[in-house]
Protein backbone atom coordinates (compact mmCIF):
# COMPACT_ATOMS: atom_id res chain seq x y z
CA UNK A 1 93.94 -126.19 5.52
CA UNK A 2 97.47 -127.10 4.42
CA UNK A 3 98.62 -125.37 7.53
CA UNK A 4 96.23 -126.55 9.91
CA UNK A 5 97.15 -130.55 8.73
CA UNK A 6 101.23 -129.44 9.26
CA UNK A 7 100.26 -128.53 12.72
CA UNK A 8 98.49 -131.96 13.29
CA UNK A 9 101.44 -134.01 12.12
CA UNK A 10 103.64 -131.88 13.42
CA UNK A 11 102.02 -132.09 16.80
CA UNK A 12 101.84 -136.02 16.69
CA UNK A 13 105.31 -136.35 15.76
CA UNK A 14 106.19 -134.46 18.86
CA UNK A 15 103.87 -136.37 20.93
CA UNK A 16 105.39 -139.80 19.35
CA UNK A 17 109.31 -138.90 20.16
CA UNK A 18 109.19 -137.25 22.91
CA UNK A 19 111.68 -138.58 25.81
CA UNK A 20 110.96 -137.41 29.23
CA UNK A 21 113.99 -136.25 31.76
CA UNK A 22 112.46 -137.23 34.70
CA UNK A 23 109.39 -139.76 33.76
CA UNK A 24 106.46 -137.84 34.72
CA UNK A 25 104.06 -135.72 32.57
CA UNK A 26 104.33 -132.32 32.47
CA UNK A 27 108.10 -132.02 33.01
CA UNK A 28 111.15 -131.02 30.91
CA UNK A 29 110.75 -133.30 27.44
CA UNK A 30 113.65 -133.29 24.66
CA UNK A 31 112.07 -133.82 21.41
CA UNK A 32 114.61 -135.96 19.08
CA UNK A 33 113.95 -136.38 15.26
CA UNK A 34 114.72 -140.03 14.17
CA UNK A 35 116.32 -138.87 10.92
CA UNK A 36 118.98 -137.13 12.71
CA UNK A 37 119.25 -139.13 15.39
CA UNK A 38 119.17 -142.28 17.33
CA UNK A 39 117.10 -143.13 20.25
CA UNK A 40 119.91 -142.59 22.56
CA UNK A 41 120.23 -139.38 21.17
CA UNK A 42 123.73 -140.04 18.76
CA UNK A 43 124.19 -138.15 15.41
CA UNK A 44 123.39 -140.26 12.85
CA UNK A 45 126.23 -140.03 9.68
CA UNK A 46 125.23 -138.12 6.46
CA UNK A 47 123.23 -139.48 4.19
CA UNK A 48 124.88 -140.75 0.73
CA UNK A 49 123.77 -138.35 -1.57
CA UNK A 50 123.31 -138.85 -5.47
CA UNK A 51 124.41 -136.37 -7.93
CA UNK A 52 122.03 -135.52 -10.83
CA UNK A 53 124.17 -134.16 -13.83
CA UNK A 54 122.54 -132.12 -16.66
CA UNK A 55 123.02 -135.51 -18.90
CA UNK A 56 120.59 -137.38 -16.46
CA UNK A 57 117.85 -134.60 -16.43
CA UNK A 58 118.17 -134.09 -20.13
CA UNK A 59 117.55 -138.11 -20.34
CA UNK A 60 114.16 -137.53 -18.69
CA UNK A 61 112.37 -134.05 -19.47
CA UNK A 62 113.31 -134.53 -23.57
CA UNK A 63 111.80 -137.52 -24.18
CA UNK A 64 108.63 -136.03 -21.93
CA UNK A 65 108.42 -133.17 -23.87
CA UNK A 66 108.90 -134.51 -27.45
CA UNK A 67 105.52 -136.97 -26.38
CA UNK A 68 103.97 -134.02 -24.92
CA UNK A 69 104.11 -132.08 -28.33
CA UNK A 70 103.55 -135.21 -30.35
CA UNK A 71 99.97 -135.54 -27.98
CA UNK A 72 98.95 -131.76 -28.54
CA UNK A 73 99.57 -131.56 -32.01
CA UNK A 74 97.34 -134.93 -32.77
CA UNK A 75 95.06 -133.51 -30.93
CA UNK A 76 94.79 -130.29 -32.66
CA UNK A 77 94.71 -131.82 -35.91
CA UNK A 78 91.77 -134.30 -34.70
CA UNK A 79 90.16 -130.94 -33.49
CA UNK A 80 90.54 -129.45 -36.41
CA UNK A 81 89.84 -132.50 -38.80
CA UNK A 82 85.79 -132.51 -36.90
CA UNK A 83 85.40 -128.81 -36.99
CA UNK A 84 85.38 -128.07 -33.52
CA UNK A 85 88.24 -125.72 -33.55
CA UNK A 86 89.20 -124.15 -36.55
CA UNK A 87 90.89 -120.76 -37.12
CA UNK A 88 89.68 -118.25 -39.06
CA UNK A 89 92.39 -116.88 -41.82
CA UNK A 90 91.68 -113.13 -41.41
CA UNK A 91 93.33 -110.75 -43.56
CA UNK A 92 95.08 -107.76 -41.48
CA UNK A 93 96.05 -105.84 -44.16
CA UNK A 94 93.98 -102.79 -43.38
């Protein structure tokens, strides 16, 4: 399915930027991407590109995973507190 909707886009995309050489259908097209490039068919300049330092992803994924463990261990306790799951405390000294 995922494949089949790639094709589709990818298909209209090509249909939608598609400059003919001579004018008429069925001749030599050159497709041109409009993130790369203009209309005229110039290189566009690089993007500006952000850096992401370990300091900035440590600034998001703690804080996500210090409320994640905060959520599941309320909710064990609330599961345990109503009985609905509560492990047993078997002996394995055999």
């Amino acid at each position: 399915m995922a494949s089949a909707l790639g094709r589709l886009v990818r298909l209209s995309v090509l249909r939608n930027t598609r400059t003919s050489a001579s004018g008429g259908p069925g001749r030599a097209v050159t497709p041109c991407r409009s993130a790369v490039c203009t209309s005229s068919g110039g290189i566009l300049p690089k993007p500006k590109k952000t850096p992401f330092g370990l300091i900035r992803i440590a600034l998001v994924v703690v804080p996500f995973l210090y409320v994640g463990t905060l959520i599941s261990k309320n909710f064990a306790a609330l599961l345990e507190e109503h009985d609905i799951f509560v492990p047993e405390d078997d002996d394995d000294d055999d």
